[in-house]
C-alpha atoms as a PDB file:
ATOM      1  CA  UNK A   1       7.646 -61.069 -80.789  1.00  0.00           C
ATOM      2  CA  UNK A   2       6.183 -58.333 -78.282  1.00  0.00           C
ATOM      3  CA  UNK A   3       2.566 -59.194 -79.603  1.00  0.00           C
ATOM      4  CA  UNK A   4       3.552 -63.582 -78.051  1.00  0.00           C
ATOM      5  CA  UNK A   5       4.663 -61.705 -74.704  1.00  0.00           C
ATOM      6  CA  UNK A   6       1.207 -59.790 -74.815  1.00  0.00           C
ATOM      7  CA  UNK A   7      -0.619 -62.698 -75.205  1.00  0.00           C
ATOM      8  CA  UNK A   8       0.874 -64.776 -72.826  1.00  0.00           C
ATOM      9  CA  UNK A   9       1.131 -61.986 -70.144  1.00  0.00           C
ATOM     10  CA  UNK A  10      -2.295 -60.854 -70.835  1.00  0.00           C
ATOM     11  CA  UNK A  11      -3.549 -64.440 -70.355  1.00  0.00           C
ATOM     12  CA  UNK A  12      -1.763 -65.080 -67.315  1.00  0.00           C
ATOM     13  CA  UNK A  13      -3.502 -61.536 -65.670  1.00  0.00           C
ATOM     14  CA  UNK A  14      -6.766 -62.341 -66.807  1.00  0.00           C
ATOM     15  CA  UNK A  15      -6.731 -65.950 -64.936  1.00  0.00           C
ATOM     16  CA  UNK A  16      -5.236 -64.901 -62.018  1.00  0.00           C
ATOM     17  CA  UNK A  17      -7.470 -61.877 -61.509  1.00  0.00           C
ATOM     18  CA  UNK A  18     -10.092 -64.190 -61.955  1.00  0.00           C
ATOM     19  CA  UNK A  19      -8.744 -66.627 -59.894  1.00  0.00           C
ATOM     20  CA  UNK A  20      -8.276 -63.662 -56.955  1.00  0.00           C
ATOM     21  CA  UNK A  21     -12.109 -62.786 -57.482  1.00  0.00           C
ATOM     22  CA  UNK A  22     -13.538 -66.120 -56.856  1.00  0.00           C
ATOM     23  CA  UNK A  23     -12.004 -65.804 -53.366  1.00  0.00           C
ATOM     24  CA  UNK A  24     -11.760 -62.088 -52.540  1.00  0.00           C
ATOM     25  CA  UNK A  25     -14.768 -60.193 -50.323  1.00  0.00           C
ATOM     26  CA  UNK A  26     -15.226 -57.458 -51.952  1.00  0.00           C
ATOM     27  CA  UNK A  27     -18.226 -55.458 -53.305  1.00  0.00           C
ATOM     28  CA  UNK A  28     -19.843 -57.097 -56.418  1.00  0.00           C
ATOM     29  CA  UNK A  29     -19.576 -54.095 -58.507  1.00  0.00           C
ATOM     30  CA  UNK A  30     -15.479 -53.754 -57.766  1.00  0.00           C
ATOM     31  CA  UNK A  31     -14.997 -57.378 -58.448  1.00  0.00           C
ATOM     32  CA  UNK A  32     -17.263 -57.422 -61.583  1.00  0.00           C
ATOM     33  CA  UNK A  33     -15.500 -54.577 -62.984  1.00  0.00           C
ATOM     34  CA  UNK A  34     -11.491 -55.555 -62.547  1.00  0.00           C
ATOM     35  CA  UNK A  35     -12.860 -58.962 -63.988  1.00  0.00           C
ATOM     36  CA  UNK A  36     -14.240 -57.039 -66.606  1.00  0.00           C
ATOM     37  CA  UNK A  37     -11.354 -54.841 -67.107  1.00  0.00           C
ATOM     38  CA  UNK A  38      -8.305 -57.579 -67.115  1.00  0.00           C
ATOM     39  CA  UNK A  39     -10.344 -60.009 -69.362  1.00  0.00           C
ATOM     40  CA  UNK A  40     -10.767 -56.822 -71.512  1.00  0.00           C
ATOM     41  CA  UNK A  41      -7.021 -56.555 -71.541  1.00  0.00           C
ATOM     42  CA  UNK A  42      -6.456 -59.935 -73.062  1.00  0.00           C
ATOM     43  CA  UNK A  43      -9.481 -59.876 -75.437  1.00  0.00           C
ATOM     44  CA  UNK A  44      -8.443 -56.562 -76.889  1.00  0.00           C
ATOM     45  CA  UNK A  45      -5.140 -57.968 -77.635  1.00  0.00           C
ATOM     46  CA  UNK A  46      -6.291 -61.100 -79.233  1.00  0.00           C
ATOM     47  CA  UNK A  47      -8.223 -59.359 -81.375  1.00  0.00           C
ATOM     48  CA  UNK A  48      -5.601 -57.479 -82.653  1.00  0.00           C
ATOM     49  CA  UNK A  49      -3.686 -60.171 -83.680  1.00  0.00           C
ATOM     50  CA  UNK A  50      -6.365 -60.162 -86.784  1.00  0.00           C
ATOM     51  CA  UNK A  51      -7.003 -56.662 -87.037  1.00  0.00           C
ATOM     52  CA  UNK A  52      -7.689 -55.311 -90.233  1.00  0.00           C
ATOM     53  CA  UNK A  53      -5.202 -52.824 -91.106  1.00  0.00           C
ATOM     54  CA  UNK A  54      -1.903 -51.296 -88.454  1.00  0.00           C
ATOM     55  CA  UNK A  55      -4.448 -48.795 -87.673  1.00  0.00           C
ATOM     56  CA  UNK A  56      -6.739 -51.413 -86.011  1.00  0.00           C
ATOM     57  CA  UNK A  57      -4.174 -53.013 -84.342  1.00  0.00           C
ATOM     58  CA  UNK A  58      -2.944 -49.950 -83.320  1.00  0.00           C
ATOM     59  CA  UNK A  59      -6.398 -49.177 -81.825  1.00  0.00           C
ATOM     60  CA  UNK A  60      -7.121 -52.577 -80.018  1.00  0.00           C
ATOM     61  CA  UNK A  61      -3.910 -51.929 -78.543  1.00  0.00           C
ATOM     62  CA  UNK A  62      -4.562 -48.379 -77.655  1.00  0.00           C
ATOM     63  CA  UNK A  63      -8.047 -50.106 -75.677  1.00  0.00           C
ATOM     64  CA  UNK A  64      -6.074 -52.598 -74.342  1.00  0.00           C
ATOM     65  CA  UNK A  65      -3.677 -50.103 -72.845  1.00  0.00           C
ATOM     66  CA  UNK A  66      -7.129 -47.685 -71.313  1.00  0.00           C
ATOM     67  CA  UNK A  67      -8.097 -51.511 -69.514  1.00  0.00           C
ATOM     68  CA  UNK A  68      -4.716 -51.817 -68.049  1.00  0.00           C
ATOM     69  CA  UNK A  69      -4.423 -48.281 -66.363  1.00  0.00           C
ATOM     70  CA  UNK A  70      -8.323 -49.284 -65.171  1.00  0.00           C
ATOM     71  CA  UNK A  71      -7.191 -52.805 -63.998  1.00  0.00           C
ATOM     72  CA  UNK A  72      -4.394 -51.015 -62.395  1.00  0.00           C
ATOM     73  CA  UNK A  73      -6.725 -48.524 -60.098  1.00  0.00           C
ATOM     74  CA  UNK A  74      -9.113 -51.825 -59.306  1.00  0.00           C
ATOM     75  CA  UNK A  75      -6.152 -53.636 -57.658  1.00  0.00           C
ATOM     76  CA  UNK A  76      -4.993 -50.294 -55.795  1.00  0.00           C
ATOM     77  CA  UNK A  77      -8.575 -50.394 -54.285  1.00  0.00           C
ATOM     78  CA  UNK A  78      -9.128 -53.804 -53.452  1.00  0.00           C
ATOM     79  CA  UNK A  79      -5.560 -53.398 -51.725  1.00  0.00           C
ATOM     80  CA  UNK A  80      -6.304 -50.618 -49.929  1.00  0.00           C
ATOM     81  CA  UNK A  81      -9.823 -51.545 -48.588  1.00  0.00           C
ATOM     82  CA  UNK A  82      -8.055 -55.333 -47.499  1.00  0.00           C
ATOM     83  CA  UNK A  83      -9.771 -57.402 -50.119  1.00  0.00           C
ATOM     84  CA  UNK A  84      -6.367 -58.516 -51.305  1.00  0.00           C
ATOM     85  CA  UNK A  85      -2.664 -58.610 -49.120  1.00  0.00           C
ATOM     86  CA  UNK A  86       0.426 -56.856 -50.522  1.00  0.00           C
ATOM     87  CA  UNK A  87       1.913 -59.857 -52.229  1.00  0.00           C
ATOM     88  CA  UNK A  88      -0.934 -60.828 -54.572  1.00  0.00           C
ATOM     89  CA  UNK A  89      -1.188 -56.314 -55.117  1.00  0.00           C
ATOM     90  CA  UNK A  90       2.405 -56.107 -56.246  1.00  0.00           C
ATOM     91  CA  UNK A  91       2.256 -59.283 -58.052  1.00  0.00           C
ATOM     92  CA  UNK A  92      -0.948 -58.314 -60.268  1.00  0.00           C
ATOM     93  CA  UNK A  93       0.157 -54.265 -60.140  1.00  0.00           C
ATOM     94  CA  UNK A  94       3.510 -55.669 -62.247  1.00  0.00           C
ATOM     95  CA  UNK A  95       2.011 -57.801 -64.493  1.00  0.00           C
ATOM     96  CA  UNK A  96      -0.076 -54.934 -65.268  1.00  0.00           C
ATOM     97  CA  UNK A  97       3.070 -52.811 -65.421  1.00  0.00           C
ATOM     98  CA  UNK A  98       5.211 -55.080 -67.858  1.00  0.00           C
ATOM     99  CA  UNK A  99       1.740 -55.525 -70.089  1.00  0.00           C
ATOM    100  CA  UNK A 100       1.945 -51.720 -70.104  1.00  0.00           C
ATOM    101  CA  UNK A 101       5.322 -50.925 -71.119  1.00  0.00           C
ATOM    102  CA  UNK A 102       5.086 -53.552 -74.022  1.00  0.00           C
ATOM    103  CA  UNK A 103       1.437 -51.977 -74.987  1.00  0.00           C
ATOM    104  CA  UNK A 104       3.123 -48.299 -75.212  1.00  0.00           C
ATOM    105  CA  UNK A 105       6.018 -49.644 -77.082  1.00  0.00           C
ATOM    106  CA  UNK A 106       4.232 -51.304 -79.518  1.00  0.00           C
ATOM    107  CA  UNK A 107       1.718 -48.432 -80.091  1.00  0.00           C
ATOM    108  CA  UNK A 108       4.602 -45.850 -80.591  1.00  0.00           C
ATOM    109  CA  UNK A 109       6.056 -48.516 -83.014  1.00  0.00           C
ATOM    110  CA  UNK A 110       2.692 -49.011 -84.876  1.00  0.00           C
ATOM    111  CA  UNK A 111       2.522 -44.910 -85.306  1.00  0.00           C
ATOM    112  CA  UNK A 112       5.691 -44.714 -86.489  1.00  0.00           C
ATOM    113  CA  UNK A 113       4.864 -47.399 -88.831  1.00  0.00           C
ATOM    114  CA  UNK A 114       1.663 -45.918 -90.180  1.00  0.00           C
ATOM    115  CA  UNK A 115       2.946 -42.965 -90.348  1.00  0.00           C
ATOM    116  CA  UNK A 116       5.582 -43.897 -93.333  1.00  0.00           C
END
């Protein structure tokens, strides 16, 4: 059930960071890496879906969890150097934070799982 949320979450951040990119002046290098970054998120999570063992899903998760923290820091400097306003930060910043929480819980889950 978590791993549907992920997906459509992680879909939904991908397009609308994209979607905030094609209209946001920022450096080329900021903008190609939260692009890269948030479409990282929801490839990482896809993959998973087939991984071959727990253990790779575990660790496609664990990536996808790295790209969300990085996503996270992109938005906090495109917000704080005016590329984006406060609406579309907090928007995108709590997507990020939901994708997260799911992400940790579903690592520690995995672990536990493994683990037996």
């Amino acid at each position: 059930m978590a791993v549907n949320y992920l997906l459509v979450y992680s879909e939904q951040l991908a397009t609308e960071i994209e979607l905030v990119c094609q209209k946001v002046k920022a450096p080329s290098n900021t903008v190609f890496q939260i692009r890269k970054s948030s479409s990282s998120i929801y490839a990482n999570i896809r993959e998973a879906n087939y991984g071959q063992s727990k253990a790779d899903m575990l660790s496609k998760f664990e990536i996808a969890l790295k790209e969300c923290s990085e996503t996270e820091g992109w938005l906090k400097l495109l917000f704080n150097t005016n590329a984006i306003d406060e609406e579309v930060y907090k928007k995108q910043r709590n997507l990020c934070g939901r994708i997260r929480r799911i992400l940790i819980s579903s690592c520690k889950t995995l672990k536990e799982n493994i683990d037996k």
